[in-house]
N, C-alpha and C. Protein backbone atom coordinates (compact mmCIF):
# COMPACT_ATOMS: atom_id res chain seq x y z
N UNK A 1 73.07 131.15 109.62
CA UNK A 1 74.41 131.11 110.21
C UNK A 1 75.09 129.81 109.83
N UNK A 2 76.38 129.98 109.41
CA UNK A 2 77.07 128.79 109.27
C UNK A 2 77.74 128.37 110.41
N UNK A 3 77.79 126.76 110.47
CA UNK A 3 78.76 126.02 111.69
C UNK A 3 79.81 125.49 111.27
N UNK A 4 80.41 125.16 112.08
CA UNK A 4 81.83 123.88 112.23
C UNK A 4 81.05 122.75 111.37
N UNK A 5 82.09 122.27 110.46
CA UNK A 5 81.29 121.03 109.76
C UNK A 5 81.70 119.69 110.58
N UNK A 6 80.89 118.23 110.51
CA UNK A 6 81.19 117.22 110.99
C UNK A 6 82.51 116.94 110.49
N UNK A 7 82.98 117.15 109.15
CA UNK A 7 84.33 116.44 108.94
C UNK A 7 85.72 117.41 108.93
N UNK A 8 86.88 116.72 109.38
CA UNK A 8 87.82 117.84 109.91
C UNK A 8 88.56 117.53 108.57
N UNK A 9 89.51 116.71 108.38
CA UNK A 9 90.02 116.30 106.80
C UNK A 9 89.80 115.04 106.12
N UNK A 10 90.28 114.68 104.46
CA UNK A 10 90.56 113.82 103.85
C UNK A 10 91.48 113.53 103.22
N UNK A 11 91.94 112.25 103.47
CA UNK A 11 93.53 111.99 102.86
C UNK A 11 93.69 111.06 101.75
N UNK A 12 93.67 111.23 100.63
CA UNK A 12 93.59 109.81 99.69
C UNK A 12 94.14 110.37 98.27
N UNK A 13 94.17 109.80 97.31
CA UNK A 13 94.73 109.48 96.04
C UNK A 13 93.95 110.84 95.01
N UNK A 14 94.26 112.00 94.54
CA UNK A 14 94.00 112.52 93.72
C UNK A 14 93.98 111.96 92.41
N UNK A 15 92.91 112.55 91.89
CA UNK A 15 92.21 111.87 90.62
C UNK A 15 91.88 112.72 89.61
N UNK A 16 91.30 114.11 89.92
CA UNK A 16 91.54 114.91 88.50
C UNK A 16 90.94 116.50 89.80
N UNK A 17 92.10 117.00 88.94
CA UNK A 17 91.67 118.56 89.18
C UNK A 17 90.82 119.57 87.73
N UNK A 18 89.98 120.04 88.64
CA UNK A 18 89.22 120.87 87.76
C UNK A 18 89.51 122.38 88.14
N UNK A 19 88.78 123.61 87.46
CA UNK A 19 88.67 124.82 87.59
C UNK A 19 88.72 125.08 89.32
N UNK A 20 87.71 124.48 89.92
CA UNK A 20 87.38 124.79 91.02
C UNK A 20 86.84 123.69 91.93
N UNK A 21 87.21 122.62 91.33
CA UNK A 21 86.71 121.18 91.72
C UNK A 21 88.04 120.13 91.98
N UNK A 22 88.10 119.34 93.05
CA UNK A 22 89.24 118.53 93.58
C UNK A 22 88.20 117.42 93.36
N UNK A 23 88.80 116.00 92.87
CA UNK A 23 88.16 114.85 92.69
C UNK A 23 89.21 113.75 93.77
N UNK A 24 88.65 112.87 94.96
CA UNK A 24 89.89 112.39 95.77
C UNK A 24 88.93 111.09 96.32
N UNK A 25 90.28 109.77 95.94
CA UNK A 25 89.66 108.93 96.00
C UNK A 25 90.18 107.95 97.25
N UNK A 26 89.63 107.49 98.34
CA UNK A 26 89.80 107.21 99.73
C UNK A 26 88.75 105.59 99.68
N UNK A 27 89.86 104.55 100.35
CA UNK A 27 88.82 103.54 100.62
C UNK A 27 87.36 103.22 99.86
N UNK A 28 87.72 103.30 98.54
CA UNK A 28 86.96 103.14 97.44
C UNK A 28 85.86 103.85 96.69
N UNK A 29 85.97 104.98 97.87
CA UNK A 29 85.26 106.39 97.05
C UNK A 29 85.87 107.50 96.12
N UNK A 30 85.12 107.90 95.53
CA UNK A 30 86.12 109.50 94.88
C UNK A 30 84.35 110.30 95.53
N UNK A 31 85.50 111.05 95.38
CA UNK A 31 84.70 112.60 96.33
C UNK A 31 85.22 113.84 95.99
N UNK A 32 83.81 114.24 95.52
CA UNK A 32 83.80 115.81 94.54
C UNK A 32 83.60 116.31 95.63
N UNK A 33 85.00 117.54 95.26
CA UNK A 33 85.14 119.09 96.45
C UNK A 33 84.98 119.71 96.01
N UNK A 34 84.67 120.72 96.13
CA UNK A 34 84.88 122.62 95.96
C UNK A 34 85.89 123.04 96.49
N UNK A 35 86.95 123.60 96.10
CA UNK A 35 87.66 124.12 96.08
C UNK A 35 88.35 125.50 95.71
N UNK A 36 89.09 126.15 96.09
CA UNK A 36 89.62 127.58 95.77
C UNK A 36 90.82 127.34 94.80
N UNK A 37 90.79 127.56 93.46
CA UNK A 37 91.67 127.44 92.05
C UNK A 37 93.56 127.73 93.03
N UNK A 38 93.69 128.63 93.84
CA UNK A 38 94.76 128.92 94.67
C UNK A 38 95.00 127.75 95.13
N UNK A 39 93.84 127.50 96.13
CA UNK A 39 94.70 125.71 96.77
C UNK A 39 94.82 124.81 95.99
N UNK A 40 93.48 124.39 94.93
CA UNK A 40 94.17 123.52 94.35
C UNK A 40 95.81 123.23 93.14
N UNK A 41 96.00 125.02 93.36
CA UNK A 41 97.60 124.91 92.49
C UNK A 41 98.66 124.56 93.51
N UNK A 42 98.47 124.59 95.03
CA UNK A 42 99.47 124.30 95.98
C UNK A 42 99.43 122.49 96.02
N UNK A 43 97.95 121.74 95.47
CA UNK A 43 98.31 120.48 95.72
C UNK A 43 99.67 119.70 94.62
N UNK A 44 99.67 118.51 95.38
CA UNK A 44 100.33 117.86 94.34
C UNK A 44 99.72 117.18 93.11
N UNK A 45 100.69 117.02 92.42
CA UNK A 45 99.52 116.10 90.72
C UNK A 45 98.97 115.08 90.98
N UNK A 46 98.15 114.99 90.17
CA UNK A 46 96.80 113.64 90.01
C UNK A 46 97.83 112.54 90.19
N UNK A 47 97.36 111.47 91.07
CA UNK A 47 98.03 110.18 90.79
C UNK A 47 98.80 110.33 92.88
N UNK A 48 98.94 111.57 93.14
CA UNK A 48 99.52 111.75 94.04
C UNK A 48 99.06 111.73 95.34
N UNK A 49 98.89 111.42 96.79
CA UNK A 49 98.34 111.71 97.29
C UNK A 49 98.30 112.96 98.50
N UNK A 50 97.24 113.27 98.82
CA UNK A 50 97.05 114.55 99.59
C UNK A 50 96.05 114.66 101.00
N UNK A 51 96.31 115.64 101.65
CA UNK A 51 94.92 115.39 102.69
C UNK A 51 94.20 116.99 102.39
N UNK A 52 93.55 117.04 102.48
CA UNK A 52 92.42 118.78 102.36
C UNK A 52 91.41 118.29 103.47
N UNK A 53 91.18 119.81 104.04
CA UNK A 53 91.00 119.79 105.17
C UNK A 53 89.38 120.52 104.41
N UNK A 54 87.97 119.96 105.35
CA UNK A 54 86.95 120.09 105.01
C UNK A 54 85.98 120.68 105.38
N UNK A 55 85.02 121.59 105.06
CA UNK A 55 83.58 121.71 105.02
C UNK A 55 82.50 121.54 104.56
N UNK A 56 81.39 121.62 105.23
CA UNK A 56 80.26 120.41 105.07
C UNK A 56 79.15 122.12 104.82
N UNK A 57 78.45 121.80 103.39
CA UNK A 57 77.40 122.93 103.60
C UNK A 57 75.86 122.22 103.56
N UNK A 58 75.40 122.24 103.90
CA UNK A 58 74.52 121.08 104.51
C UNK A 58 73.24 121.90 104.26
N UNK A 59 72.39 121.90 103.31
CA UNK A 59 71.10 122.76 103.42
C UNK A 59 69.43 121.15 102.99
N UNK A 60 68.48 121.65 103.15
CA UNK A 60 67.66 120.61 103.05
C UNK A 60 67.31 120.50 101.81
N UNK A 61 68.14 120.54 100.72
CA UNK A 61 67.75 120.06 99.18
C UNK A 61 69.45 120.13 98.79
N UNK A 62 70.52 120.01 99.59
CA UNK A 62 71.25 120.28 99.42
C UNK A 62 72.85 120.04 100.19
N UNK A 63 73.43 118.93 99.78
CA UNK A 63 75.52 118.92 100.49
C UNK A 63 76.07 118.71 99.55
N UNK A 64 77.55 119.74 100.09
CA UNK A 64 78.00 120.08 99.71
C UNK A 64 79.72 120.15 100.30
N UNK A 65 80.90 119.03 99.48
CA UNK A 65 81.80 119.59 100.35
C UNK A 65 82.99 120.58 99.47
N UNK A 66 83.76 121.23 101.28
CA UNK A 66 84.60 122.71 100.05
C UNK A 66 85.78 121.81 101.02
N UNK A 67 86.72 121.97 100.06
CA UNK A 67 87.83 121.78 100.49
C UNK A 67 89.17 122.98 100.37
N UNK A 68 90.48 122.64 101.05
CA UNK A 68 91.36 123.59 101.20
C UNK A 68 92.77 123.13 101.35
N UNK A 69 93.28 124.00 101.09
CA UNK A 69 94.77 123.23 101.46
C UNK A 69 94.96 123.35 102.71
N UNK A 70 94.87 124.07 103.39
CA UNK A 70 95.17 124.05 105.18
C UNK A 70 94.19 124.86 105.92
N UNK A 71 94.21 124.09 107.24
CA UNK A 71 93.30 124.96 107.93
C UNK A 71 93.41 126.15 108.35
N UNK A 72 94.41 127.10 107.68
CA UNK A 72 94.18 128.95 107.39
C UNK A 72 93.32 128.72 106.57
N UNK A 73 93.54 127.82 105.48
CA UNK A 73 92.95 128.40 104.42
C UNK A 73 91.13 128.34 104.58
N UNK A 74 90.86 127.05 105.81
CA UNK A 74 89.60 127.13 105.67
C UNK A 74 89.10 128.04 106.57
N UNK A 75 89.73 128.52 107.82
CA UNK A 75 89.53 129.94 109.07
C UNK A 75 89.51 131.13 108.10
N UNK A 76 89.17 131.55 106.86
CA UNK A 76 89.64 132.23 105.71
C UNK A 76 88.43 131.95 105.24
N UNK A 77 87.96 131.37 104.88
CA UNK A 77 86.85 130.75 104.33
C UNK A 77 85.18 131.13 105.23
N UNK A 78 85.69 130.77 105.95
CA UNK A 78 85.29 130.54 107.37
C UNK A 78 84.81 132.28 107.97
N UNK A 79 85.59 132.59 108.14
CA UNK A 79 85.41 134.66 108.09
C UNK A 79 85.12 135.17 106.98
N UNK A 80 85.37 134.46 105.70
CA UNK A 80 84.41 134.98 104.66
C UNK A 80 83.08 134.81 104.98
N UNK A 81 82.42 134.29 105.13
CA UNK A 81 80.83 133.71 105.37
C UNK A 81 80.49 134.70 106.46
N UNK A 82 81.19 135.53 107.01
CA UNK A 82 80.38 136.09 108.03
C UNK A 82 80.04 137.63 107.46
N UNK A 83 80.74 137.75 106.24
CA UNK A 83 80.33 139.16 105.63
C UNK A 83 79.06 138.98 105.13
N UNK A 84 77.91 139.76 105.22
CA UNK A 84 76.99 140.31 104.57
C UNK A 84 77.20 140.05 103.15
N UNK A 85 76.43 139.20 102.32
CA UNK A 85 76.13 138.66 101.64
C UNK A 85 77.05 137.99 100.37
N UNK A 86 78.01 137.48 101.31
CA UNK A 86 78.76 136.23 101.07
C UNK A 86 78.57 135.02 101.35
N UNK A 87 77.98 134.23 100.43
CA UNK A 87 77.86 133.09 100.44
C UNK A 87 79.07 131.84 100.35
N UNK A 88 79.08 130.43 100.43
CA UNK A 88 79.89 129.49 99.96
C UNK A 88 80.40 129.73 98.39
N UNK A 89 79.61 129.82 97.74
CA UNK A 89 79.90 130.19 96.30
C UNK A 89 81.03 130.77 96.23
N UNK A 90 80.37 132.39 96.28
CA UNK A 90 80.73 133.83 96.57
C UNK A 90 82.48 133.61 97.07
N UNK A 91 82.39 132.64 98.55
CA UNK A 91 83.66 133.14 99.17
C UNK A 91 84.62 132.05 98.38
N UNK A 92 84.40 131.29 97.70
CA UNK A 92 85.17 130.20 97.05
C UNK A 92 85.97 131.34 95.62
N UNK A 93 84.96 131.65 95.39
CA UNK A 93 85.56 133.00 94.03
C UNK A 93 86.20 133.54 94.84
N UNK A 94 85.76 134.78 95.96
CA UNK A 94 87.11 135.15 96.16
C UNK A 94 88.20 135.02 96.60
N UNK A 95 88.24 133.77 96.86
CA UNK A 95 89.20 132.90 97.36
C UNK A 95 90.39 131.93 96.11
N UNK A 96 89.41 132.30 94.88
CA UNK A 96 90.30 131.80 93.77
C UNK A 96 91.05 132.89 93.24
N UNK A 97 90.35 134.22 93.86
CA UNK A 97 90.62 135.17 92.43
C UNK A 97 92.05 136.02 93.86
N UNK A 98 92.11 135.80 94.64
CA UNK A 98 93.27 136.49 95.22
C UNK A 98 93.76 135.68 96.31
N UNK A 99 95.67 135.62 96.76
CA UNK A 99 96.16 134.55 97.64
C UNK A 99 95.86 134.91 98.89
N UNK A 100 96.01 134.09 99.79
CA UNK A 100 95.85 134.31 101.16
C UNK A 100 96.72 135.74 102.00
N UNK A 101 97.93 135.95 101.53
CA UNK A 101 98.86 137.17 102.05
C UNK A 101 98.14 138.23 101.65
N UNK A 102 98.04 138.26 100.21
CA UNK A 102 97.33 139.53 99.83
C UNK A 102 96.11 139.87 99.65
N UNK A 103 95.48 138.94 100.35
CA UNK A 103 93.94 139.65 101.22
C UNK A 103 94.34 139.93 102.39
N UNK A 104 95.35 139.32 103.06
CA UNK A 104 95.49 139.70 104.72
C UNK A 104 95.91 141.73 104.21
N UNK A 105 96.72 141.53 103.48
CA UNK A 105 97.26 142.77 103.24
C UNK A 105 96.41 143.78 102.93
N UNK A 106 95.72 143.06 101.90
CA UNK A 106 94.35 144.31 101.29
C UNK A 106 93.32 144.65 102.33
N UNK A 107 93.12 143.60 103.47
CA UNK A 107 91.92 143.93 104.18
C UNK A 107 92.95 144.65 105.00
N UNK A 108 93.98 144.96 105.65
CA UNK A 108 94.53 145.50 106.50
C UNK A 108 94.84 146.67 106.60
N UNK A 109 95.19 146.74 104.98
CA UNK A 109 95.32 148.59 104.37
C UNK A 109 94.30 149.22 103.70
N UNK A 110 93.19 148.52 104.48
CA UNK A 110 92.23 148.69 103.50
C UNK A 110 91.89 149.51 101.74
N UNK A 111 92.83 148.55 101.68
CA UNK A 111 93.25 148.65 99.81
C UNK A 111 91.80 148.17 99.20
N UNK A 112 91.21 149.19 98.80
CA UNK A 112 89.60 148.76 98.19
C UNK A 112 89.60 148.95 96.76
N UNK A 113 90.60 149.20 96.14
CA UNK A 113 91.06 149.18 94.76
C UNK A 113 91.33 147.53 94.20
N UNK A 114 92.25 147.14 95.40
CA UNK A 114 92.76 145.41 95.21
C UNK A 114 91.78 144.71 95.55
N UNK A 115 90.73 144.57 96.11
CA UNK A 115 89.62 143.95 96.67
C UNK A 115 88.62 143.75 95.50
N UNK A 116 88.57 145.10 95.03
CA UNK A 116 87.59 145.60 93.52
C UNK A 116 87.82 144.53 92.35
N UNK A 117 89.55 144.41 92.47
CA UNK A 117 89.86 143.64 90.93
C UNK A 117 89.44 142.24 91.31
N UNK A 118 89.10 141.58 92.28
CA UNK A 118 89.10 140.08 92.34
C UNK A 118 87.72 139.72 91.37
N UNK A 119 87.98 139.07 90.87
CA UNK A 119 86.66 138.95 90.25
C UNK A 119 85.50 138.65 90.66
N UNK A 120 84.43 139.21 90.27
CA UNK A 120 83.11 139.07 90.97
C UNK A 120 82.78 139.92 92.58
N UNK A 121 83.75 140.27 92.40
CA UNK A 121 83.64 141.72 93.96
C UNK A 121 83.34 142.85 93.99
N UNK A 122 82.12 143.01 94.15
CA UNK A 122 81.61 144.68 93.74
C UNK A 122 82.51 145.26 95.19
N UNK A 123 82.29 146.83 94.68
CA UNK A 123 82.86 147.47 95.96
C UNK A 123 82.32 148.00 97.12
N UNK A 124 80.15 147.59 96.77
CA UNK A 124 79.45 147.51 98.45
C UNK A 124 79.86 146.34 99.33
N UNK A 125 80.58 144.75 98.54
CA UNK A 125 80.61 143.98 99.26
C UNK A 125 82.23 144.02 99.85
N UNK A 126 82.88 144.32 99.10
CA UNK A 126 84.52 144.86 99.18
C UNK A 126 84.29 145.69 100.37
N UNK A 127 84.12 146.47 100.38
CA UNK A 127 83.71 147.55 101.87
C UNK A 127 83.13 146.66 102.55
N UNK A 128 82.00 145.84 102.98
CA UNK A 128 81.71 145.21 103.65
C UNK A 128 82.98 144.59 104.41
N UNK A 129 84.05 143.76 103.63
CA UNK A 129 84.81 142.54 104.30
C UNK A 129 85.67 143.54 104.62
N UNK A 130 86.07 144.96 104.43
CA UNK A 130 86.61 145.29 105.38
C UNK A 130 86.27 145.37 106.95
N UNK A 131 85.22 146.16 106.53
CA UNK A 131 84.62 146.50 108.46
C UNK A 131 84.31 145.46 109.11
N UNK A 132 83.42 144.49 108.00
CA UNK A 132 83.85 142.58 108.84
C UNK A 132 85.01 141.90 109.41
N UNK A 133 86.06 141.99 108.34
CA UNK A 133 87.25 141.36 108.67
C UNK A 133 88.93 141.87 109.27
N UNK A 134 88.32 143.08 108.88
CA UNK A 134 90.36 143.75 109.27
C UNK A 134 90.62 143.20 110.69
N UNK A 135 91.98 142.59 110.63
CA UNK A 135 92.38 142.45 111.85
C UNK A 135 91.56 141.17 112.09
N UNK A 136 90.94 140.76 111.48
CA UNK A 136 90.12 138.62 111.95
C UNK A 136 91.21 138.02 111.08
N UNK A 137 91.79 138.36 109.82
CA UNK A 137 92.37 137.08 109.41
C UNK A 137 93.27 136.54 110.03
N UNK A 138 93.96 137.70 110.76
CA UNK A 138 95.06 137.31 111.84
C UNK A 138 94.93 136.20 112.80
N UNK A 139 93.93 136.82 113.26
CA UNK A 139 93.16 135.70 114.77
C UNK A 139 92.71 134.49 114.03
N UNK A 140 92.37 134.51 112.83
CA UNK A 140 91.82 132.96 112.67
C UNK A 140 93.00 132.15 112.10
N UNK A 141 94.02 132.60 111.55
CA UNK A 141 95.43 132.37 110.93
C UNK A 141 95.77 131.58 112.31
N UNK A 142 96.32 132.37 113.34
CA UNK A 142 96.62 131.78 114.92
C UNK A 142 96.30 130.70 115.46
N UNK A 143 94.48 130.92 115.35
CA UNK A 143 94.15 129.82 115.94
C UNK A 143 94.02 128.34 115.25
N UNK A 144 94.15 128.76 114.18
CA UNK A 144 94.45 127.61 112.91
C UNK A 144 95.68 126.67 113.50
N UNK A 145 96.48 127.79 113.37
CA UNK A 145 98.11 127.08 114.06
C UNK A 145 97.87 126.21 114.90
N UNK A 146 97.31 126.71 115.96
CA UNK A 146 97.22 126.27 117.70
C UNK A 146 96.64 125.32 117.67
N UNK A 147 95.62 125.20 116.68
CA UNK A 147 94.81 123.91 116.80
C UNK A 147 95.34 122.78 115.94
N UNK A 148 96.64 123.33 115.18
CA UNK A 148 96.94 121.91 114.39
C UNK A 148 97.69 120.65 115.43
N UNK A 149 97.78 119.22 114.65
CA UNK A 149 98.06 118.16 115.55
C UNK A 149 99.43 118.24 115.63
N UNK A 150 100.28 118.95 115.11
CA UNK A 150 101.96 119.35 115.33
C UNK A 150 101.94 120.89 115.71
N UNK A 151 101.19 121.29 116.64
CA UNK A 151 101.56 122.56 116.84
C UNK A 151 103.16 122.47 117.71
N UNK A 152 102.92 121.75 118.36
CA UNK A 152 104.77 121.52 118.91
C UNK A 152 105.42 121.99 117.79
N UNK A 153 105.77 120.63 117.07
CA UNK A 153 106.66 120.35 115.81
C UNK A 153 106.73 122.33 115.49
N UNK A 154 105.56 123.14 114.59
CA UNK A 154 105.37 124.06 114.16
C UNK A 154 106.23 125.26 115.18
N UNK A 155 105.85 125.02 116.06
CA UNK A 155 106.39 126.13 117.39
C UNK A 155 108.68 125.69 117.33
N UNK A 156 108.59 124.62 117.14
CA UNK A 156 110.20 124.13 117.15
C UNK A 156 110.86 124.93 116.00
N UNK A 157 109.75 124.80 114.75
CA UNK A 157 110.52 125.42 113.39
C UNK A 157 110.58 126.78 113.50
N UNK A 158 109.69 127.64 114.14
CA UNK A 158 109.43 128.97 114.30
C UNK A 158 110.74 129.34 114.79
N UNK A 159 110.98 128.71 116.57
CA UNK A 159 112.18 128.65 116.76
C UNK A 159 113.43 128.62 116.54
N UNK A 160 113.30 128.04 115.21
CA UNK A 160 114.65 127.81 114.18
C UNK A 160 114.69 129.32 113.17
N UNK A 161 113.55 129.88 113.28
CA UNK A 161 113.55 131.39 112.38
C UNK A 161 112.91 131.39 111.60
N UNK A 162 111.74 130.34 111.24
CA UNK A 162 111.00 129.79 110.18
C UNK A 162 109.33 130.68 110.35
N UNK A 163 108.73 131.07 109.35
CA UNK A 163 107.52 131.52 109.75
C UNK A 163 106.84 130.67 110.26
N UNK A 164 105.83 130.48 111.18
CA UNK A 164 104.98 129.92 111.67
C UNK A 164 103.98 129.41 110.68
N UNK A 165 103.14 129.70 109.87
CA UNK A 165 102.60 129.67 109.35
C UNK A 165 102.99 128.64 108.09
N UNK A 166 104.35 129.21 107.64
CA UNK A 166 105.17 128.22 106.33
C UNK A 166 105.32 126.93 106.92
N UNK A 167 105.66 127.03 108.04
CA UNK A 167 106.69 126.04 108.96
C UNK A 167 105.02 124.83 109.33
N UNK A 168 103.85 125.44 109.39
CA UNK A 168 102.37 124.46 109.51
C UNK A 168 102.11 123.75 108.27
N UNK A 169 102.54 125.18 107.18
CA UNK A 169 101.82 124.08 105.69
C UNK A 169 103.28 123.33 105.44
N UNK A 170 104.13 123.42 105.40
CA UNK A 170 105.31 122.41 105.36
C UNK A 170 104.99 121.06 106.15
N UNK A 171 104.73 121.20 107.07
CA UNK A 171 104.75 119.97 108.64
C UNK A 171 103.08 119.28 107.41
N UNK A 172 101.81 120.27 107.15
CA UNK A 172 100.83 119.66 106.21
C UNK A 172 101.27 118.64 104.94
N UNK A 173 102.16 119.52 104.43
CA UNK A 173 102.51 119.08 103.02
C UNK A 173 103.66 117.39 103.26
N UNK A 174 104.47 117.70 104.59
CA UNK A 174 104.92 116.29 104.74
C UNK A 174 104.53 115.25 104.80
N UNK A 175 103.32 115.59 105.75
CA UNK A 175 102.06 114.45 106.37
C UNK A 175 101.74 113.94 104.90
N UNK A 176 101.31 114.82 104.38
CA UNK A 176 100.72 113.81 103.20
C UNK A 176 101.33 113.21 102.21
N UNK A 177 102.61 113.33 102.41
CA UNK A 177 103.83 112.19 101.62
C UNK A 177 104.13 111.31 102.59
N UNK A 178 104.14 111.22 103.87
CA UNK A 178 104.54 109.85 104.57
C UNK A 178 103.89 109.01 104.08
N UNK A 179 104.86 107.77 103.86
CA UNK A 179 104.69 106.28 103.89
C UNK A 179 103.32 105.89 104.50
N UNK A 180 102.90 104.92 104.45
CA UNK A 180 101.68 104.41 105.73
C UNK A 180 102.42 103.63 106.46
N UNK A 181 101.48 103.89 107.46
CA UNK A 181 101.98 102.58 108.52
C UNK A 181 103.52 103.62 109.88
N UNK A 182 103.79 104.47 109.35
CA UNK A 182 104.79 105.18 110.36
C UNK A 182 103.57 106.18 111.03
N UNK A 183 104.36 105.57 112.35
CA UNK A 183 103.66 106.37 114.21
C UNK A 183 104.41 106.78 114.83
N UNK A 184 104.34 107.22 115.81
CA UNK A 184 104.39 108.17 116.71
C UNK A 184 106.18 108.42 117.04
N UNK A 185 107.01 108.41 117.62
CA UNK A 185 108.41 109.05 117.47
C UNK A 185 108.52 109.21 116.04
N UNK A 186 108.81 108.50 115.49
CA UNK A 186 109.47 108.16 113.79
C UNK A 186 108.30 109.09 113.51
N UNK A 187 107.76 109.07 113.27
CA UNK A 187 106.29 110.15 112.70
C UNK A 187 106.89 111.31 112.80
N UNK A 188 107.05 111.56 114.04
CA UNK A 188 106.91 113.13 114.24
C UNK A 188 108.99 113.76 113.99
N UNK A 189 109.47 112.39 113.56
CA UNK A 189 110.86 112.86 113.39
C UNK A 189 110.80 113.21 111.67
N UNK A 190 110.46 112.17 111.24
CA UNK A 190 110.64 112.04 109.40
C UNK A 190 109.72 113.39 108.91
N UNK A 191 108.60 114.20 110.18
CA UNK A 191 107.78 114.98 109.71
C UNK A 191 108.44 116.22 109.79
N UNK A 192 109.41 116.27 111.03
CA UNK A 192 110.40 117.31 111.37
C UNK A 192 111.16 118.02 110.18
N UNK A 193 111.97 116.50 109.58
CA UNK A 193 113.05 116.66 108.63
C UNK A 193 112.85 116.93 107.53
N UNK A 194 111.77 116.39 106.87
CA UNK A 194 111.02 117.11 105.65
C UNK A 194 110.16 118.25 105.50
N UNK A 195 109.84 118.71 106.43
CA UNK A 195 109.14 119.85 106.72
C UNK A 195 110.57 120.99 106.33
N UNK A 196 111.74 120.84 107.44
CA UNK A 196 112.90 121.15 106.99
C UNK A 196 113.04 121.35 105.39
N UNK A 197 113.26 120.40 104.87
CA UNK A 197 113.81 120.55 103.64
C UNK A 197 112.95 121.16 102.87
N UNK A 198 111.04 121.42 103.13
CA UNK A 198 110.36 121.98 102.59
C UNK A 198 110.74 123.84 101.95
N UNK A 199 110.72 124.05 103.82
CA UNK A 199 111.42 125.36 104.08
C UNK A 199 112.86 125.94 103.31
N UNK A 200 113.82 124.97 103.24
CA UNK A 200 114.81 125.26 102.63
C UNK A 200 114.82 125.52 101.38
N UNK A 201 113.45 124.71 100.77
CA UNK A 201 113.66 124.38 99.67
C UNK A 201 114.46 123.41 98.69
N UNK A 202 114.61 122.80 99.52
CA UNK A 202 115.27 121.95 98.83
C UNK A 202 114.62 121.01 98.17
């Protein structure tokens, strides 16, 4: 059985992206991730900095960390591992080979045709993450939200007509362009307004 890992995220200086590998360098370390090829196209470029949110696979000849762009993406991750014989590996592939909407979608309509094409997904284990997962990505999507440190902020943008969900990785994606050294009002205002302009697009 897999657990909650000791570390929740990391925030520091990107250094080289690979296939499936994030390299991130913090208070004088660089630190090899695992990663899903999807998140790492949502980060920003090398040189830039970012936070990815973490898991720890911890075996006795063996650690290992996976990283993500947001914590859907790792509650995603996270309900992968509980299918029948999906491993860390395993759920990192299928996590490269299709986006987060359109697995919610495929496991929901149980579309076992779209499940089939991801690469490396036979269709005993494809059937599996249905009867495992239909209807979990939702609940772990949610509680992802609820548990982030701006769920306010997130709940204000919703309010404004914004998806919930866009309106979390926006409020994510700000955090990790603030300045250092800005706290608490000013924090949560400059996080407001760019989150904003995320959404807009602008």
């Amino acid at each position: 059985m897999y657990t909650s890992s000791m570390f929740n995220s990391i925030r520091g200086k990107l250094t080289e992206k690979l296939s499936d590998t994030l390299h991130i360098e913090t208070g004088g370390i660089e630190w090899n991730i695992a990663m899903p090829a999807t998140d790492l196209s949502r980060l920003p470029p090398v040189g830039e900095e970012a936070r990815i949110y973490l898991w720890l696979y911890h075996r006795e000849d063996l650690m290992k960390l996976f990283g993500f762009a947001d914590d859907t993406r790792r509650a995603t991750f996270l309900e992968l591992l509980k299918v029948e014989g999906i491993g860390p590996k395993a759920a990192l592939k299928i996590m490269s080979g299709i986006g987060q909407e359109e697995l919610e979608r495929a496991l929901e309509a149980e579309d076992l045709g779209r499940l089939e094409a991801v690469p490396g997904l036979g269709k005993k284990t494809a059937q599996k993450m249905i009867l495992t997962l239909k209807g979990k990505l939702a609940t772990a999507k949610t509680s992802a939200a609820q548990s982030s440190p701006y769920g306010e902020l997130a709940e204000a943008l919703a309010g404004m007509g914004y998806d919930r969900r866009a309106a979390a990785e926006a409020l994510n994606k700000a955090e990790a362009a603030l300045p250092p050294g800005v706290t608490g009002a000013e924090k949560e205002k400059i996080l407001f307004k760019q989150a904003i302009l995320y959404l807009s697009g602008a």
